[in-house]
C-alpha atoms as a PDB file:
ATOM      1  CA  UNK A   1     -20.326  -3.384   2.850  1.00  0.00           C
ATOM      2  CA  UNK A   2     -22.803  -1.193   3.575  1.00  0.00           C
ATOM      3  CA  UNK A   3     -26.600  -1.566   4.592  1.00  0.00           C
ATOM      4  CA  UNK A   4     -27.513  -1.046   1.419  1.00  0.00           C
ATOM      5  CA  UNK A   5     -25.263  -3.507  -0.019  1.00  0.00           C
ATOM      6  CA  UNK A   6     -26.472  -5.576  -3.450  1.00  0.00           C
ATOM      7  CA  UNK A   7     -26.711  -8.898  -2.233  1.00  0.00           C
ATOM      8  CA  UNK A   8     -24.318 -10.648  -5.345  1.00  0.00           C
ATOM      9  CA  UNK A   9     -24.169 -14.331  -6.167  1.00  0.00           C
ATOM     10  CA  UNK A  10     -21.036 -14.656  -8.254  1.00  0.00           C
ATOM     11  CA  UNK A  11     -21.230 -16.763 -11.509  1.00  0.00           C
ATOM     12  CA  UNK A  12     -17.812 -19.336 -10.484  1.00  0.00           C
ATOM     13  CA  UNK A  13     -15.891 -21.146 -12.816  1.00  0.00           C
ATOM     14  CA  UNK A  14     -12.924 -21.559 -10.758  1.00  0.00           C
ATOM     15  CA  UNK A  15     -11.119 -19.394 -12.818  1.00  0.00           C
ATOM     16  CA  UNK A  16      -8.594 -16.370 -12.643  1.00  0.00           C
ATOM     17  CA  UNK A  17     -11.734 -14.200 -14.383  1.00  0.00           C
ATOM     18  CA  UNK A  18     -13.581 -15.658 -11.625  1.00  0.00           C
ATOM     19  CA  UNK A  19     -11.593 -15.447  -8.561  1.00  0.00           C
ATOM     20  CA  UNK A  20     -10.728 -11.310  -9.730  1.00  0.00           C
ATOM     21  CA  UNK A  21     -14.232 -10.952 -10.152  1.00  0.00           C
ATOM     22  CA  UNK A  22     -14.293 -11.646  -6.553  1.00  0.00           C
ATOM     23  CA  UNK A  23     -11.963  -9.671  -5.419  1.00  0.00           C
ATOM     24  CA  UNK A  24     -13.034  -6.519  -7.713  1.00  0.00           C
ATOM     25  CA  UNK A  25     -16.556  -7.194  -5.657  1.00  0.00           C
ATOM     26  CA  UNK A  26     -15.262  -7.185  -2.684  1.00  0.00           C
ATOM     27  CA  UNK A  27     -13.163  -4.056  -2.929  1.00  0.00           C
ATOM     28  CA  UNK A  28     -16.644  -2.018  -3.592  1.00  0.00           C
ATOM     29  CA  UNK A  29     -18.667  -1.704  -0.578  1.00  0.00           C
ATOM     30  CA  UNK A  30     -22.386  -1.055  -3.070  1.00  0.00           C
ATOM     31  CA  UNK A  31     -22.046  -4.896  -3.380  1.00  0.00           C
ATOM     32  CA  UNK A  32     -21.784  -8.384  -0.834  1.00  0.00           C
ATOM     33  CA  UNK A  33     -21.390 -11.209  -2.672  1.00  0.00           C
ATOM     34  CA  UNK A  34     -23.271 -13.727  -0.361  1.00  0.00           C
ATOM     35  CA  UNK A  35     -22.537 -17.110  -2.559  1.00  0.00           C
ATOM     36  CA  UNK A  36     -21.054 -18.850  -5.625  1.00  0.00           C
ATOM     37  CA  UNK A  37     -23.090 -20.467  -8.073  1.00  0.00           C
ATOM     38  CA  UNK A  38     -21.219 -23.365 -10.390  1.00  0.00           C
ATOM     39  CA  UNK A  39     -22.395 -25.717 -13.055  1.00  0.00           C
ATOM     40  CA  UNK A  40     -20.829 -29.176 -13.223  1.00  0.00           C
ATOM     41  CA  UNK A  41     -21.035 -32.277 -15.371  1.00  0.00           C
ATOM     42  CA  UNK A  42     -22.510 -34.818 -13.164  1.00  0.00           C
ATOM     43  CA  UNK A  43     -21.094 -37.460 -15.782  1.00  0.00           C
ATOM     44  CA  UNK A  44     -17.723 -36.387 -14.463  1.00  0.00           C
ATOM     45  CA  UNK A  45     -18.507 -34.669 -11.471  1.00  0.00           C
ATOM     46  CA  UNK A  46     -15.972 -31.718 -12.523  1.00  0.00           C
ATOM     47  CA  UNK A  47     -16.662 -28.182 -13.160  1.00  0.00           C
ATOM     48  CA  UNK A  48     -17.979 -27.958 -16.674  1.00  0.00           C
ATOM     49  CA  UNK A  49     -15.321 -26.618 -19.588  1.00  0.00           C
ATOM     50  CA  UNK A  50     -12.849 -26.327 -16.749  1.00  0.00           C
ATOM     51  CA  UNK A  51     -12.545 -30.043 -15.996  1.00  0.00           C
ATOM     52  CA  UNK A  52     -11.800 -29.033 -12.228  1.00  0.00           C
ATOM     53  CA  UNK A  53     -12.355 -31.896  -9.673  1.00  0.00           C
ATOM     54  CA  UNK A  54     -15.900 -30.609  -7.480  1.00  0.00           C
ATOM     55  CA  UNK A  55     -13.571 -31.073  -4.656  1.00  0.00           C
ATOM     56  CA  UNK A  56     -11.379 -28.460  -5.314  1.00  0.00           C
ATOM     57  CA  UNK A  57     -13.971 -26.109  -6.346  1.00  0.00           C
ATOM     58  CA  UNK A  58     -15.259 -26.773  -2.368  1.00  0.00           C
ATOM     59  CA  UNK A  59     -12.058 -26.032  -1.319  1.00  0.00           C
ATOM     60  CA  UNK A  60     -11.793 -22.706  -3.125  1.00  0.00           C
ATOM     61  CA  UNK A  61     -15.550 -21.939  -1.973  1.00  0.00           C
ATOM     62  CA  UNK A  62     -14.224 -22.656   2.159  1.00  0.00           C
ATOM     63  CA  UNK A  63     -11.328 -20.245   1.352  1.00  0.00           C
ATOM     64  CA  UNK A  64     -13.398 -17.572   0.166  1.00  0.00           C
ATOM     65  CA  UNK A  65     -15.903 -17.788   3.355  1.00  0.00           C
ATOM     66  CA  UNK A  66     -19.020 -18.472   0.923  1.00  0.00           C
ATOM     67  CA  UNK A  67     -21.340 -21.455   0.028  1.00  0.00           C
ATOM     68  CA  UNK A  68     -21.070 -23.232  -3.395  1.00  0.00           C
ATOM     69  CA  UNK A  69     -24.414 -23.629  -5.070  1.00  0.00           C
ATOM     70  CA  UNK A  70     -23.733 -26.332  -7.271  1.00  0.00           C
ATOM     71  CA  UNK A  71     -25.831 -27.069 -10.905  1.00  0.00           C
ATOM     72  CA  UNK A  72     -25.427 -30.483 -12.093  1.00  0.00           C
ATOM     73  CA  UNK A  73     -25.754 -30.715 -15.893  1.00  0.00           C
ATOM     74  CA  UNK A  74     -25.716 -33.621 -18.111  1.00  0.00           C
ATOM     75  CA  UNK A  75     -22.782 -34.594 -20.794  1.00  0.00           C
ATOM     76  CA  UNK A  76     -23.791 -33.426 -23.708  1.00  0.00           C
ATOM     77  CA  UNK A  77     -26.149 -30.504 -22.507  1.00  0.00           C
ATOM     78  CA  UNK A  78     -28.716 -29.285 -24.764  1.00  0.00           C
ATOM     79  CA  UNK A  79     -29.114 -25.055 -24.119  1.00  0.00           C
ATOM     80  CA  UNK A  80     -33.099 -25.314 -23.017  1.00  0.00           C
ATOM     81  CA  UNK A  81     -31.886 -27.976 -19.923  1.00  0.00           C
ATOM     82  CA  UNK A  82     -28.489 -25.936 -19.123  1.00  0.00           C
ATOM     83  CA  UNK A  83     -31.373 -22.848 -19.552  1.00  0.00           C
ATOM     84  CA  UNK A  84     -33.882 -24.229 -17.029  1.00  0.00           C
ATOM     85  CA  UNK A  85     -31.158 -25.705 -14.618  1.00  0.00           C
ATOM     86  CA  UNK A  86     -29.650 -22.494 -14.087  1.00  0.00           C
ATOM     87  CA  UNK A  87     -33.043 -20.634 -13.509  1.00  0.00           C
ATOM     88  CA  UNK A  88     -34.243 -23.164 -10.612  1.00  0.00           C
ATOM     89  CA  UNK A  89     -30.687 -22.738  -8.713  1.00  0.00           C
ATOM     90  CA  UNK A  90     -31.494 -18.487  -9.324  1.00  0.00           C
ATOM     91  CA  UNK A  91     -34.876 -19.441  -7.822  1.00  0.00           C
ATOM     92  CA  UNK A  92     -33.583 -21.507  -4.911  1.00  0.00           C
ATOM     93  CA  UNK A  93     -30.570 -18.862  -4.128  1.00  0.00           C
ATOM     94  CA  UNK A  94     -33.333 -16.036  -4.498  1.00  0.00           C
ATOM     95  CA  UNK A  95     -35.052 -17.486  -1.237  1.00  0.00           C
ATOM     96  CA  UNK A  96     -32.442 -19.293   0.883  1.00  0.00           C
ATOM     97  CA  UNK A  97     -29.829 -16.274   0.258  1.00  0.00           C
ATOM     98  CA  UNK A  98     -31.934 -13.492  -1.002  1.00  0.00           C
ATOM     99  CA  UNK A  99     -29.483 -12.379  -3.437  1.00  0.00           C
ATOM    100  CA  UNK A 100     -30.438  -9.124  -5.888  1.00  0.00           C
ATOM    101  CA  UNK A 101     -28.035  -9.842  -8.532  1.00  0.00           C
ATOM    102  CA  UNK A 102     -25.691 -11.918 -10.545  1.00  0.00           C
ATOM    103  CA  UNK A 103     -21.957 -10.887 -11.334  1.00  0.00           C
ATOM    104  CA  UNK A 104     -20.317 -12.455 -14.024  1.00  0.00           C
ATOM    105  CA  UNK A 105     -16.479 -12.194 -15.017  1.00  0.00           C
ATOM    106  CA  UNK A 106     -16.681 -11.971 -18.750  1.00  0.00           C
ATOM    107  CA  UNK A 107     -14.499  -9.107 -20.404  1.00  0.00           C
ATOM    108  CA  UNK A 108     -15.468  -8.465 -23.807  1.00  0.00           C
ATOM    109  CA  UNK A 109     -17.470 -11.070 -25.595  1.00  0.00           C
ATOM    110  CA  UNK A 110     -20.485  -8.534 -26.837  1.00  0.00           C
ATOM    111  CA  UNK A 111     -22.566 -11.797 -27.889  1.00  0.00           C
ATOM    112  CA  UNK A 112     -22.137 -13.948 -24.560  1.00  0.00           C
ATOM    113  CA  UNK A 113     -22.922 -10.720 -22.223  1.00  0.00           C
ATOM    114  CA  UNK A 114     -26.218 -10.340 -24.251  1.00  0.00           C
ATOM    115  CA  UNK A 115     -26.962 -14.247 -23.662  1.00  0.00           C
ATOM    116  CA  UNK A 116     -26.706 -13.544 -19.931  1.00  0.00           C
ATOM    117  CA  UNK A 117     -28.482 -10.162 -19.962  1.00  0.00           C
ATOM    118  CA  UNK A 118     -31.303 -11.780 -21.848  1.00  0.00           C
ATOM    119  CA  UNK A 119     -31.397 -14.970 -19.871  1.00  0.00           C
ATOM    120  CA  UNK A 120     -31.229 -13.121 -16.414  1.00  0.00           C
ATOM    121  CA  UNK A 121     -33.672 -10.281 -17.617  1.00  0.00           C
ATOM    122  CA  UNK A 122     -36.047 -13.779 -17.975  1.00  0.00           C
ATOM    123  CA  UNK A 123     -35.401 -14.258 -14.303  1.00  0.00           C
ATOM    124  CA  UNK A 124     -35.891 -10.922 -13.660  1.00  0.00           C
ATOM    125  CA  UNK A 125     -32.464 -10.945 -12.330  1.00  0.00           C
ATOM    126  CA  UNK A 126     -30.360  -7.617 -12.488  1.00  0.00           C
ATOM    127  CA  UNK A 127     -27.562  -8.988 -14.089  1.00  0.00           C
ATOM    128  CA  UNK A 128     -23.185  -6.898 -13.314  1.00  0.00           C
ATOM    129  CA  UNK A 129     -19.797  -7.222 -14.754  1.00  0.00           C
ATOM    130  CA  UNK A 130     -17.688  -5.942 -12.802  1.00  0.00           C
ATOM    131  CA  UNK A 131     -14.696  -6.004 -14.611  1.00  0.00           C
ATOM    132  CA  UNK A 132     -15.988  -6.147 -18.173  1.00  0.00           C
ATOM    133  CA  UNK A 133     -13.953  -4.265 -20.837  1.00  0.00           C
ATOM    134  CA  UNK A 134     -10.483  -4.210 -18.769  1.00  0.00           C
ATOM    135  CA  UNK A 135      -7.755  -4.060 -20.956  1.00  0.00           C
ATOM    136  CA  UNK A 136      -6.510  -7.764 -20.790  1.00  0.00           C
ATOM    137  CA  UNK A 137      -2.948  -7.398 -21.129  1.00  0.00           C
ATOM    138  CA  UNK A 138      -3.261  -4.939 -18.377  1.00  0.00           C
ATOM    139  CA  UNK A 139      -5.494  -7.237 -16.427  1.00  0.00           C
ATOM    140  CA  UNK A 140      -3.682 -10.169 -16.326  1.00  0.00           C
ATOM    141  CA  UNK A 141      -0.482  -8.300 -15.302  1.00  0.00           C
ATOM    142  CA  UNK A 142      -2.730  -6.862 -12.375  1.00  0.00           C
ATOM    143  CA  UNK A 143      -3.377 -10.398 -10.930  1.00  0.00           C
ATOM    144  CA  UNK A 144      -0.690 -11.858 -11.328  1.00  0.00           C
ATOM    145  CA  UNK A 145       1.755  -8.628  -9.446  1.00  0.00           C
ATOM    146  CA  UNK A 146      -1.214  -8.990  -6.629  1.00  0.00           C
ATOM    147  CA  UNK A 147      -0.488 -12.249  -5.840  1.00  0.00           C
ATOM    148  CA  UNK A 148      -2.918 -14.288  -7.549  1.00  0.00           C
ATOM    149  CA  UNK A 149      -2.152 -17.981  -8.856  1.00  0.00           C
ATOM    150  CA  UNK A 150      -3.412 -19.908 -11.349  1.00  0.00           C
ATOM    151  CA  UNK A 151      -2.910 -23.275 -13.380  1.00  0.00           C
ATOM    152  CA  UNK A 152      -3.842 -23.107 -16.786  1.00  0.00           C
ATOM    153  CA  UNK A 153      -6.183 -26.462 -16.634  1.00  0.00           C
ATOM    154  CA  UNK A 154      -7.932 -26.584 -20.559  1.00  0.00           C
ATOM    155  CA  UNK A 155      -6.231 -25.657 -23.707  1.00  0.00           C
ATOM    156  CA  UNK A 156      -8.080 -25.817 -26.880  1.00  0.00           C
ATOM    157  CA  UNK A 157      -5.259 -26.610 -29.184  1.00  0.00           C
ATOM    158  CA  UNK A 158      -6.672 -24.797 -31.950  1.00  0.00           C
ATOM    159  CA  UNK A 159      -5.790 -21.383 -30.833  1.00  0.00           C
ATOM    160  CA  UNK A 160      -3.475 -21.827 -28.210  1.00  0.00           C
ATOM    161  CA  UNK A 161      -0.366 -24.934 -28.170  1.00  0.00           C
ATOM    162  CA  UNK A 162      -1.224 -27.763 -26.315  1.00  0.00           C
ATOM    163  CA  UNK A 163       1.890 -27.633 -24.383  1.00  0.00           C
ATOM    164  CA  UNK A 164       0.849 -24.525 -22.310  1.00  0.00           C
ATOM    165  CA  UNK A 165      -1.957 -27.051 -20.308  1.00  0.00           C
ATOM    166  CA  UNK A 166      -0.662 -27.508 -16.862  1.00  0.00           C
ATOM    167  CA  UNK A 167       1.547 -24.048 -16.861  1.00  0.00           C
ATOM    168  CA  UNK A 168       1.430 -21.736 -14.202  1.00  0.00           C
ATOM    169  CA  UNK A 169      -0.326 -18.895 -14.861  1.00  0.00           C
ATOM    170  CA  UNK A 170       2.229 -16.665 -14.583  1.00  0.00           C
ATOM    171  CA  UNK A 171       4.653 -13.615 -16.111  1.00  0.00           C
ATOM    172  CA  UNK A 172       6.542 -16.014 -17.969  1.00  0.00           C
ATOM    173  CA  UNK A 173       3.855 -17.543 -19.396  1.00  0.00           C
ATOM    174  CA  UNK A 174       2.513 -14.207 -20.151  1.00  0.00           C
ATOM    175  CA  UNK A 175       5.634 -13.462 -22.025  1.00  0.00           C
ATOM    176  CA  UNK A 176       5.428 -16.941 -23.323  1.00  0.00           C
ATOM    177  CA  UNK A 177       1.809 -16.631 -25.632  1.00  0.00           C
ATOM    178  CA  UNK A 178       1.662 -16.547 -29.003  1.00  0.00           C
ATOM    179  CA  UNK A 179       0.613 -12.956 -30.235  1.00  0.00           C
ATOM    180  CA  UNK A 180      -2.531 -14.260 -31.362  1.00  0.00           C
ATOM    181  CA  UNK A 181      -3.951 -15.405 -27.700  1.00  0.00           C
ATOM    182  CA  UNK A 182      -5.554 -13.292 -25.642  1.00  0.00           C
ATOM    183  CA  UNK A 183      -3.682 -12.595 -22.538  1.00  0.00           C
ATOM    184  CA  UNK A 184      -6.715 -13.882 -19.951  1.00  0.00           C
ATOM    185  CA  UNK A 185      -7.837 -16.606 -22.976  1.00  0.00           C
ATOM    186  CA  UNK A 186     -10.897 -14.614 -22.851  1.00  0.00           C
ATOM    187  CA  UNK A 187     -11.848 -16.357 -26.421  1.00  0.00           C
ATOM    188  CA  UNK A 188     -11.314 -19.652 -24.961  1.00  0.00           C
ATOM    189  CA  UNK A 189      -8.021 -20.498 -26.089  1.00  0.00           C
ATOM    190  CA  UNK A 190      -7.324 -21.536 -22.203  1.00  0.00           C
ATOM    191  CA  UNK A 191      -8.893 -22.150 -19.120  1.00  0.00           C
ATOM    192  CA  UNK A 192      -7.117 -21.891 -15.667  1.00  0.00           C
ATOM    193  CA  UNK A 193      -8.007 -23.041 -11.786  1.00  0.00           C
ATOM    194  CA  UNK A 194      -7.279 -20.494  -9.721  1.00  0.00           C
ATOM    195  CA  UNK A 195      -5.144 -21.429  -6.540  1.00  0.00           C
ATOM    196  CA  UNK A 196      -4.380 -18.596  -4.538  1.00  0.00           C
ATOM    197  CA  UNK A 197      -5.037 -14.675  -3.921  1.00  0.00           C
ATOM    198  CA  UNK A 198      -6.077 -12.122  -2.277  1.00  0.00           C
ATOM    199  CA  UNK A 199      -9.412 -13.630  -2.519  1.00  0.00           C
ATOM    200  CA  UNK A 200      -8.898 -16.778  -0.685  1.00  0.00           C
ATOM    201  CA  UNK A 201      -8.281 -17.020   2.889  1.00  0.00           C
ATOM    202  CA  UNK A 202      -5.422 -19.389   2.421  1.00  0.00           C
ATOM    203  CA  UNK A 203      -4.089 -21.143  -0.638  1.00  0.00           C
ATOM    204  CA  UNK A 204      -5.471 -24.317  -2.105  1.00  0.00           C
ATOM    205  CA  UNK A 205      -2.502 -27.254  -2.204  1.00  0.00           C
ATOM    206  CA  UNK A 206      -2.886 -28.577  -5.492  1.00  0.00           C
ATOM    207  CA  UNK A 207      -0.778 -31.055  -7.449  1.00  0.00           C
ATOM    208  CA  UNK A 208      -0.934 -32.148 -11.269  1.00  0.00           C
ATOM    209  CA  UNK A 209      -1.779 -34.952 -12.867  1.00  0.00           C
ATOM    210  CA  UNK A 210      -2.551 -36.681 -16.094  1.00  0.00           C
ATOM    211  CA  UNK A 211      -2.884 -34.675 -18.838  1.00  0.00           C
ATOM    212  CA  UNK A 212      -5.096 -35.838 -21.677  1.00  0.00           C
ATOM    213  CA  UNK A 213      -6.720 -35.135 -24.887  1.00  0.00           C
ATOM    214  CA  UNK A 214     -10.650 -35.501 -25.076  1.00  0.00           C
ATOM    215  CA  UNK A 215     -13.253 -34.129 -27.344  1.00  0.00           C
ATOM    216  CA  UNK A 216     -10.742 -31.561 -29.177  1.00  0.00           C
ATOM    217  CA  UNK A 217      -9.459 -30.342 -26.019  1.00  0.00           C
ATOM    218  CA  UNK A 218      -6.118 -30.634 -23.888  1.00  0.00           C
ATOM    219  CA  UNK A 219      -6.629 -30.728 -20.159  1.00  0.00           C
ATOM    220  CA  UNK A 220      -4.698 -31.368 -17.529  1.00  0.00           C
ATOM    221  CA  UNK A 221      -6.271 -33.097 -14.144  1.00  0.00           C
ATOM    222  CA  UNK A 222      -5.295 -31.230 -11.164  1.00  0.00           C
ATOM    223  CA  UNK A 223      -5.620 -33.395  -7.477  1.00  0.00           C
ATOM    224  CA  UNK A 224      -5.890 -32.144  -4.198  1.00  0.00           C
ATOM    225  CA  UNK A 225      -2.377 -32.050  -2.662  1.00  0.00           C
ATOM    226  CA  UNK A 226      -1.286 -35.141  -1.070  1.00  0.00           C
ATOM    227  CA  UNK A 227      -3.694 -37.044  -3.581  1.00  0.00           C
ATOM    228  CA  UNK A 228      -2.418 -39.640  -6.624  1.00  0.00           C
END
C-alpha cells in the first residue's frame, strides 16, 4: 500500500475467482482492499449461487483480516430488488469504509462486465478487474501450484457431470474436465468455496456433507469442521 492507495471493496463469492482476486489486489500496492461485499439468500441464509453456509463465508472474511458486508436477497430475486440492494450496501460501504472502487473477479464474460460497468457507473462507482482476460487454463494452474484450495460446491449438470460436486479443486480434477468446461467454470458449469491460500491467514476446516439436487443444480453442503 501506498498513501495513495484505491480504497477497494472486493465483490466475494467465496470462490477461487474470488479469493485470487484477492490476492492479485493485494500483490499491487495502487490498491487496499478495505472490505468484502457478499449477497446471500436470506431464505437459506447461504451465499447466493454458491450455496455456501454464511458461516463459513465469516470465517473466510476473519482469515483474510477484512469485514463482510453482507446483502440479503430474497429467493427468487427479481433484477430491480437485487439492483437496489446492492446500491444501498455501495452507499453504506461508501461512508463507513470510504471505499473508491469495486473489484470484481470475472475473466471473460464481455456481457456480465458491461452489467457491472453500467450498474456501478449508476453509482458512480469506478468499477476494476483485476484479473480479467487471464488465460484460464493458465490461471487455474497458477492457484492451484500457489497453494490455493478449493471445493467445487455447485455443478450445473448441464455442462459439467454432476459427479465432479464435492471434488477438490485440484490438478487432478483439472486433468479430470471434460474438454468442453472451462478450466475456472467461468461459464458456470461449477462453482467452488475456496478453503485455503495465500490469501487467508490460516485455512478454513471444512467438512462435506449432503449433496443434493435442487432447481437444476447439483450442490454439495459443506459444514464447518467438527459440525454434522
Amino acid at each position: 500500500m501506498t498513501r495513495d492507495s484505491k480504497r477497494v471493496l472486493l465483490s466475494w463469492s467465496s470462490g477461487k475467482d474470488s479469493a485470487w482476486t484477492l490476492h492479485e489486489l493485494r500483490e499491487r500496492p495502487e490498491f487496499e482492499v478495505v472490505g468484502m461485499l457478499t449477497t446471500f439468500n436470506e431464505t437459506a441464509d447461504r451465499v447466493a449461487m454458491h450455496a455456501v453456509r454464511r458461516q463459513l463465508a465469516e470465517m473466510q472474511a476473519a482469515s483474510a483480516g477484512l469485514p463482510l458486508i453482507a446483502v440479503q436477497l430474497p429467493w427468487p430475486c427479481p433484477n430491480d430488488v437485487y439492483e437496489r440492494a446492492i446500491g444501498r450496501a455501495l452507499d453504506d460501504a461508501s461512508d463507513t469504509l470510504n471505499i473508491e472502487t469495486v473489484a470484481f473477479g470475472d475473466l471473460y464474460l464481455e456481457d456480465v462486465r458491461q452489467y457491472r460497468e453500467q450498474q456501478m457507473a449508476s453509482l458512480d462507482i469506478t468499477p476494476i478487474f483485476p484479473i480479467w482476460h487471464l488465460p484460464t487454463d493458465e490461471l487455474a494452474v497458477r492457484m492451484i501450484d500457489a497453494g490455493l484450495r478449493a471445493i467445487v460446491t455447485c455443478v450445473d449438470p448441464r455442462q459439467c457431470p454432476h459427479e465432479f460436486c464435492g471434488r477438490k479443486f485440484d490438478h487432478e480434477f483439472l486433468r479430470d474436465l471434460p474438454d468442453h468446461v472451462d478450466p475456472c467454470g467461468e461459464n458456470g458449469e461449477f462453482h467452488t468455496f475456496a478453503y485455503a491460500g495465500p490469501m487467508f491467514s490460516e485455512a478454513i476446516g471444512v467438512t462435506l456433507g449432503d449433496i443434493v439436487e435442487r432447481d437444476g443444480f447439483v450442490f454439495a453442503d459443506l459444514l464447518p469442521a467438527g459440525n454434522h
